[in-house]
N, C-alpha and C. Protein backbone atom coordinates (compact mmCIF):
# COMPACT_ATOMS: atom_id res chain seq x y z
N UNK A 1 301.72 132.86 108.87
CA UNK A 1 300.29 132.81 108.62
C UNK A 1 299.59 133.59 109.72
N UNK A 2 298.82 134.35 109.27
CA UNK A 2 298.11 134.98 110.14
C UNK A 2 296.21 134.52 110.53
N UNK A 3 295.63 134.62 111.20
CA UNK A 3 294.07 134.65 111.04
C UNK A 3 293.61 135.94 111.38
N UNK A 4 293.00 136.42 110.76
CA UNK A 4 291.92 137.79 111.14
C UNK A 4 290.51 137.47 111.41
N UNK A 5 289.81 138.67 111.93
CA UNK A 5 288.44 138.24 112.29
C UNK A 5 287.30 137.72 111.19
N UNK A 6 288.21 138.14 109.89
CA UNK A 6 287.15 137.44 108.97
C UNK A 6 287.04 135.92 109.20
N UNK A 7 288.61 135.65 108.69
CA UNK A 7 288.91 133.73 108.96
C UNK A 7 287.87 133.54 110.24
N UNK A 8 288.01 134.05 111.21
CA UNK A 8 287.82 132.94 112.48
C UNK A 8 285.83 133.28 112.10
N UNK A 9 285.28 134.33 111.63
CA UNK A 9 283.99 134.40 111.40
C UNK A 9 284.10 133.18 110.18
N UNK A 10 284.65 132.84 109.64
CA UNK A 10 283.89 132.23 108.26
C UNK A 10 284.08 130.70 109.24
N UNK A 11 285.21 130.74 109.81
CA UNK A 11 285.27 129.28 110.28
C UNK A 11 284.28 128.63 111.12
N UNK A 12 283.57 129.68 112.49
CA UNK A 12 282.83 129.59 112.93
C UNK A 12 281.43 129.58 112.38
N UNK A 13 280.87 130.18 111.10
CA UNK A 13 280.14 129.86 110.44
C UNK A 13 280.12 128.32 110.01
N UNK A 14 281.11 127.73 109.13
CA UNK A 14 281.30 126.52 109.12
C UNK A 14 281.14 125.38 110.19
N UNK A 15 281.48 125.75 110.86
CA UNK A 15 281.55 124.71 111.80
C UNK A 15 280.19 124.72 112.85
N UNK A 16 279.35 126.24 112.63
CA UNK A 16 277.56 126.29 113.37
C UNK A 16 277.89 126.50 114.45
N UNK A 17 279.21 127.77 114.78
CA UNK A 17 279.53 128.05 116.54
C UNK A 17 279.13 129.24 116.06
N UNK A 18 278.19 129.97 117.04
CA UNK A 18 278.19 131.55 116.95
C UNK A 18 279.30 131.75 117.98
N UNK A 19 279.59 133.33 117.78
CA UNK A 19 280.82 133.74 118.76
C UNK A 19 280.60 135.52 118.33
N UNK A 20 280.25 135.98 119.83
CA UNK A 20 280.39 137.55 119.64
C UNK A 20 281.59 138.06 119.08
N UNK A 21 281.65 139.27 119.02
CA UNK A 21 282.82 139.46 118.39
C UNK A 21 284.06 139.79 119.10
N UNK A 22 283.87 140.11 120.62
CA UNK A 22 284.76 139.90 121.90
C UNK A 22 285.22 138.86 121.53
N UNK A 23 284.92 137.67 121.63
CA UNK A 23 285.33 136.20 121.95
C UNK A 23 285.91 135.76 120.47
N UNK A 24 285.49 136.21 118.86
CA UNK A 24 285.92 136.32 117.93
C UNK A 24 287.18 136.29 117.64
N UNK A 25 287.41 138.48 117.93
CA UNK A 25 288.61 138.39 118.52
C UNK A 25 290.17 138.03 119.09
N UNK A 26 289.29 137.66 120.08
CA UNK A 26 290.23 136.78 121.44
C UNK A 26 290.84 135.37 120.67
N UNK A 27 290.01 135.08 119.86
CA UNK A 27 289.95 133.80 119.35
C UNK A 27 291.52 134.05 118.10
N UNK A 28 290.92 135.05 117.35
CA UNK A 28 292.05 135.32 116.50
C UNK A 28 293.17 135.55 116.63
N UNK A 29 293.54 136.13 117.97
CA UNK A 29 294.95 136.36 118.95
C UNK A 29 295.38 135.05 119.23
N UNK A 30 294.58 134.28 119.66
CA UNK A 30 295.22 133.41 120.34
C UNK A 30 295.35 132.07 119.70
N UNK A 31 294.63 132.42 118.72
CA UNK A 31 295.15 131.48 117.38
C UNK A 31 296.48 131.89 116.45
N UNK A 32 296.63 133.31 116.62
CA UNK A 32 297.71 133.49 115.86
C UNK A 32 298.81 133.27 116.59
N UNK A 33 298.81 133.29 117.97
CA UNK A 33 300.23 132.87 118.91
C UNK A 33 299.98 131.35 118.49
N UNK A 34 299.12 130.39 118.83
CA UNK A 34 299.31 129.45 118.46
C UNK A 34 300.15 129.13 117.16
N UNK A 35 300.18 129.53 115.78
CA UNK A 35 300.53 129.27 114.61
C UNK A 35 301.68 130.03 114.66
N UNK A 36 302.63 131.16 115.77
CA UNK A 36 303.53 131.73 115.50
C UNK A 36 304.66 130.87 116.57
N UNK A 37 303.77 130.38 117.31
CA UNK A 37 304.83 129.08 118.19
C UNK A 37 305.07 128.04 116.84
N UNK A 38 304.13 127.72 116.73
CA UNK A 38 304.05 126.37 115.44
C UNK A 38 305.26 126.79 113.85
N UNK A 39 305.37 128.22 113.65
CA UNK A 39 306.21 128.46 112.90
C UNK A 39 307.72 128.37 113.35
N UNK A 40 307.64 129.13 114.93
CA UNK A 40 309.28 128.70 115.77
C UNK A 40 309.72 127.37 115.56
N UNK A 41 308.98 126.22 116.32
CA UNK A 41 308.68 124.63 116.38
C UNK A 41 309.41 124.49 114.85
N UNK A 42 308.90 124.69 113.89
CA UNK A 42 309.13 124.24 112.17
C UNK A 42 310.56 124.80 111.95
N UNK A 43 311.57 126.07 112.68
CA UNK A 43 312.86 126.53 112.63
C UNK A 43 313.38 125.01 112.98
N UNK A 44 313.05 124.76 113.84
CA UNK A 44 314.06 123.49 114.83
C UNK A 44 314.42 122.46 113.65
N UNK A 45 315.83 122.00 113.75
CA UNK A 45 316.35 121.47 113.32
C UNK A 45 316.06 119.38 113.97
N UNK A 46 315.59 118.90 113.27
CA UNK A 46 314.75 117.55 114.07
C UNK A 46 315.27 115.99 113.13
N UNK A 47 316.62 116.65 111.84
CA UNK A 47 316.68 115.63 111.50
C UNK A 47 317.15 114.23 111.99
N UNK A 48 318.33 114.95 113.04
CA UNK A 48 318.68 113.22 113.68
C UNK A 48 317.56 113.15 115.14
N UNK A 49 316.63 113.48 115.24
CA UNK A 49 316.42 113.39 116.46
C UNK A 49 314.88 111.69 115.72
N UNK A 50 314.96 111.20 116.41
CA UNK A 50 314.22 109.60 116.32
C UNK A 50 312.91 109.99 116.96
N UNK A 51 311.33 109.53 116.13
CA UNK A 51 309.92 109.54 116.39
C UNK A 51 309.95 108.59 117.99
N UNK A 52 308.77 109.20 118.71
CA UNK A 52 308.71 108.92 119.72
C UNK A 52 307.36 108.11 120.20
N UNK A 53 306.74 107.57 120.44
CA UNK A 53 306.00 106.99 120.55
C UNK A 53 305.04 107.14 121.76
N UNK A 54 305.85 106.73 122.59
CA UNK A 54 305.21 107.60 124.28
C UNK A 54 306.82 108.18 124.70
N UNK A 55 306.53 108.98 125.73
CA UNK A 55 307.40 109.45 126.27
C UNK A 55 307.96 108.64 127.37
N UNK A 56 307.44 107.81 127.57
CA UNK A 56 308.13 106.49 128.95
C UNK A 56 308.65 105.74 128.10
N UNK A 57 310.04 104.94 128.18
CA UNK A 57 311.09 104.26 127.78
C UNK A 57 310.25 102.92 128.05
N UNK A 58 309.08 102.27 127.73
CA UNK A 58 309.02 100.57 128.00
C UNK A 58 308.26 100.51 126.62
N UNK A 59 308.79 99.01 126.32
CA UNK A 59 307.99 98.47 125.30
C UNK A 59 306.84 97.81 125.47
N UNK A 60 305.92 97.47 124.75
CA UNK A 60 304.67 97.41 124.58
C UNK A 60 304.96 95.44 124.73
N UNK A 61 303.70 95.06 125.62
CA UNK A 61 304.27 93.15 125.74
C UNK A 61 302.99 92.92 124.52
N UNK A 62 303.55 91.88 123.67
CA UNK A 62 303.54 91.49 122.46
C UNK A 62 302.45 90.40 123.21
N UNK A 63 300.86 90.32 122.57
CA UNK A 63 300.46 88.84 123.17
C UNK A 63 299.58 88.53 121.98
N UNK A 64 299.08 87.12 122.17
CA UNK A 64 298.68 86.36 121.10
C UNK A 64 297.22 87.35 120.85
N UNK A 65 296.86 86.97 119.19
CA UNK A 65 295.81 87.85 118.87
C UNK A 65 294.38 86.64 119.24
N UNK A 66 293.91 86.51 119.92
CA UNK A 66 292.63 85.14 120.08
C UNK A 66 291.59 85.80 121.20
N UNK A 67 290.81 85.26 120.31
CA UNK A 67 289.07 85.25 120.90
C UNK A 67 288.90 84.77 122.34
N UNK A 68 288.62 85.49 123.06
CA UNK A 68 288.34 84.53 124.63
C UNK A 68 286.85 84.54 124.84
N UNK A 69 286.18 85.37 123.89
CA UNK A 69 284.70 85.29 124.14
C UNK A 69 283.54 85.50 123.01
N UNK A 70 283.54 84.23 122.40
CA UNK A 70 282.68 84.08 121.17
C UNK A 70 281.36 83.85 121.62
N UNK A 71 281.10 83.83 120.42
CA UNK A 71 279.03 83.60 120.59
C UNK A 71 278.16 84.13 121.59
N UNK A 72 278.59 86.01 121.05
CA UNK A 72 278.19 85.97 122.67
C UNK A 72 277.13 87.33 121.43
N UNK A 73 276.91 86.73 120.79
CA UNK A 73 275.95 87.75 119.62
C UNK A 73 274.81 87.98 120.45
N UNK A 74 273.97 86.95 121.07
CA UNK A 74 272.82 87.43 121.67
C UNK A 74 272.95 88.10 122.75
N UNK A 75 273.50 88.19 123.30
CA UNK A 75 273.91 88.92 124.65
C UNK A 75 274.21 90.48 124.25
N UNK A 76 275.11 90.39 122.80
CA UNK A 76 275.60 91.94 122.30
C UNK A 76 274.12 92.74 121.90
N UNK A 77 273.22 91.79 121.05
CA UNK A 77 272.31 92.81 120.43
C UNK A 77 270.84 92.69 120.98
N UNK A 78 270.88 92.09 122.69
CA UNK A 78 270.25 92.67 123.17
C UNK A 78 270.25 94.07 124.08
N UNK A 79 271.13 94.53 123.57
CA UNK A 79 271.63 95.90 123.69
C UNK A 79 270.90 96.84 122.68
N UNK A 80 270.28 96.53 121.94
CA UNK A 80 270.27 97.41 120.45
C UNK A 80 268.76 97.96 120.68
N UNK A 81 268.58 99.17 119.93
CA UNK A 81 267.50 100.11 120.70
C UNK A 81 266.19 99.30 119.90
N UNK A 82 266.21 98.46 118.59
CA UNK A 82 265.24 98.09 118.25
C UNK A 82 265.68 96.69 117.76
N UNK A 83 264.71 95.71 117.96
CA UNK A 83 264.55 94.36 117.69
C UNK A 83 265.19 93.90 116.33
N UNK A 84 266.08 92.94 116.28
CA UNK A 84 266.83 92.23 115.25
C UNK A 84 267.43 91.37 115.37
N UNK A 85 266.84 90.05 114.55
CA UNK A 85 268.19 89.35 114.76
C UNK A 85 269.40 89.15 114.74
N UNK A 86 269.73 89.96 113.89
CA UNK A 86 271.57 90.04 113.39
C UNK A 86 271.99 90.94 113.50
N UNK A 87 271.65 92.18 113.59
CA UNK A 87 272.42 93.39 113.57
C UNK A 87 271.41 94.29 114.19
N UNK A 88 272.44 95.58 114.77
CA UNK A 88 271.79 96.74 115.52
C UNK A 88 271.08 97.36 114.40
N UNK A 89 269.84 97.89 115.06
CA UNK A 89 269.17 98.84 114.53
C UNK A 89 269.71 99.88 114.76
N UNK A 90 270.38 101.09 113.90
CA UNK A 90 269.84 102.35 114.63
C UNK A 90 269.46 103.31 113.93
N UNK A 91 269.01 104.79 114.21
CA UNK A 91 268.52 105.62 113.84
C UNK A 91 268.90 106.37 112.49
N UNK A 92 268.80 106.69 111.36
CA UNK A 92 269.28 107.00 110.63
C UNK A 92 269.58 108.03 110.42
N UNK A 93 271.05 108.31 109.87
CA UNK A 93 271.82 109.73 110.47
C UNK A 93 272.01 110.65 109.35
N UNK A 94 271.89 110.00 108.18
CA UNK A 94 272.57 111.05 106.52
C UNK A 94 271.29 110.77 106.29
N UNK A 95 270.58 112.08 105.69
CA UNK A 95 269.23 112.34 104.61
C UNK A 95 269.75 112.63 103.50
């Protein structure tokens, strides 16, 4: 897979980044090494090799799932930018 300067213009359109066409470019190079490592990576042979989780060998300590601090509602939503009893106000984000 390749990207050219069109891709990385339409993408940057999409996404509302302007980008000269120096930095365009630059962008398209170094996106295409990116995706030509990522094609090497996909050669590798990974069937016996086992998912990893973190890279440090310890397991995770297992503890009970419980509440240590209830009723603490008034305390939370006097945090909230406008007055309510039950729930945060906030600003409304989708028109």
């Amino acid at each position: 897979m390749t990207i050219d300067l069109k891709t990385v213009k339409h993408i940057s359109k999409l996404s509302r980044i302007s980008l000269e066409d120096k930095k365009a470019e630059k962008l398209a190079s170094d996106l295409n090494s990116i995706f030509s490592f990522i094609e090497k990576l996909n050669e590798l042979d990974t069937s016996k090799t086992e998912p990893l989780t973190s890279i440090a060998e310890t397991t995770l300590k297992l503890r009970k799932d419980e509440i240590k601090s209830g009723n603490i509602r008034d305390e939370v939503l006097k945090n909230s930018p406008d007055k309510n009893k039950d729930f945060f106000v906030v600003p409304k984000v989708v028109e």
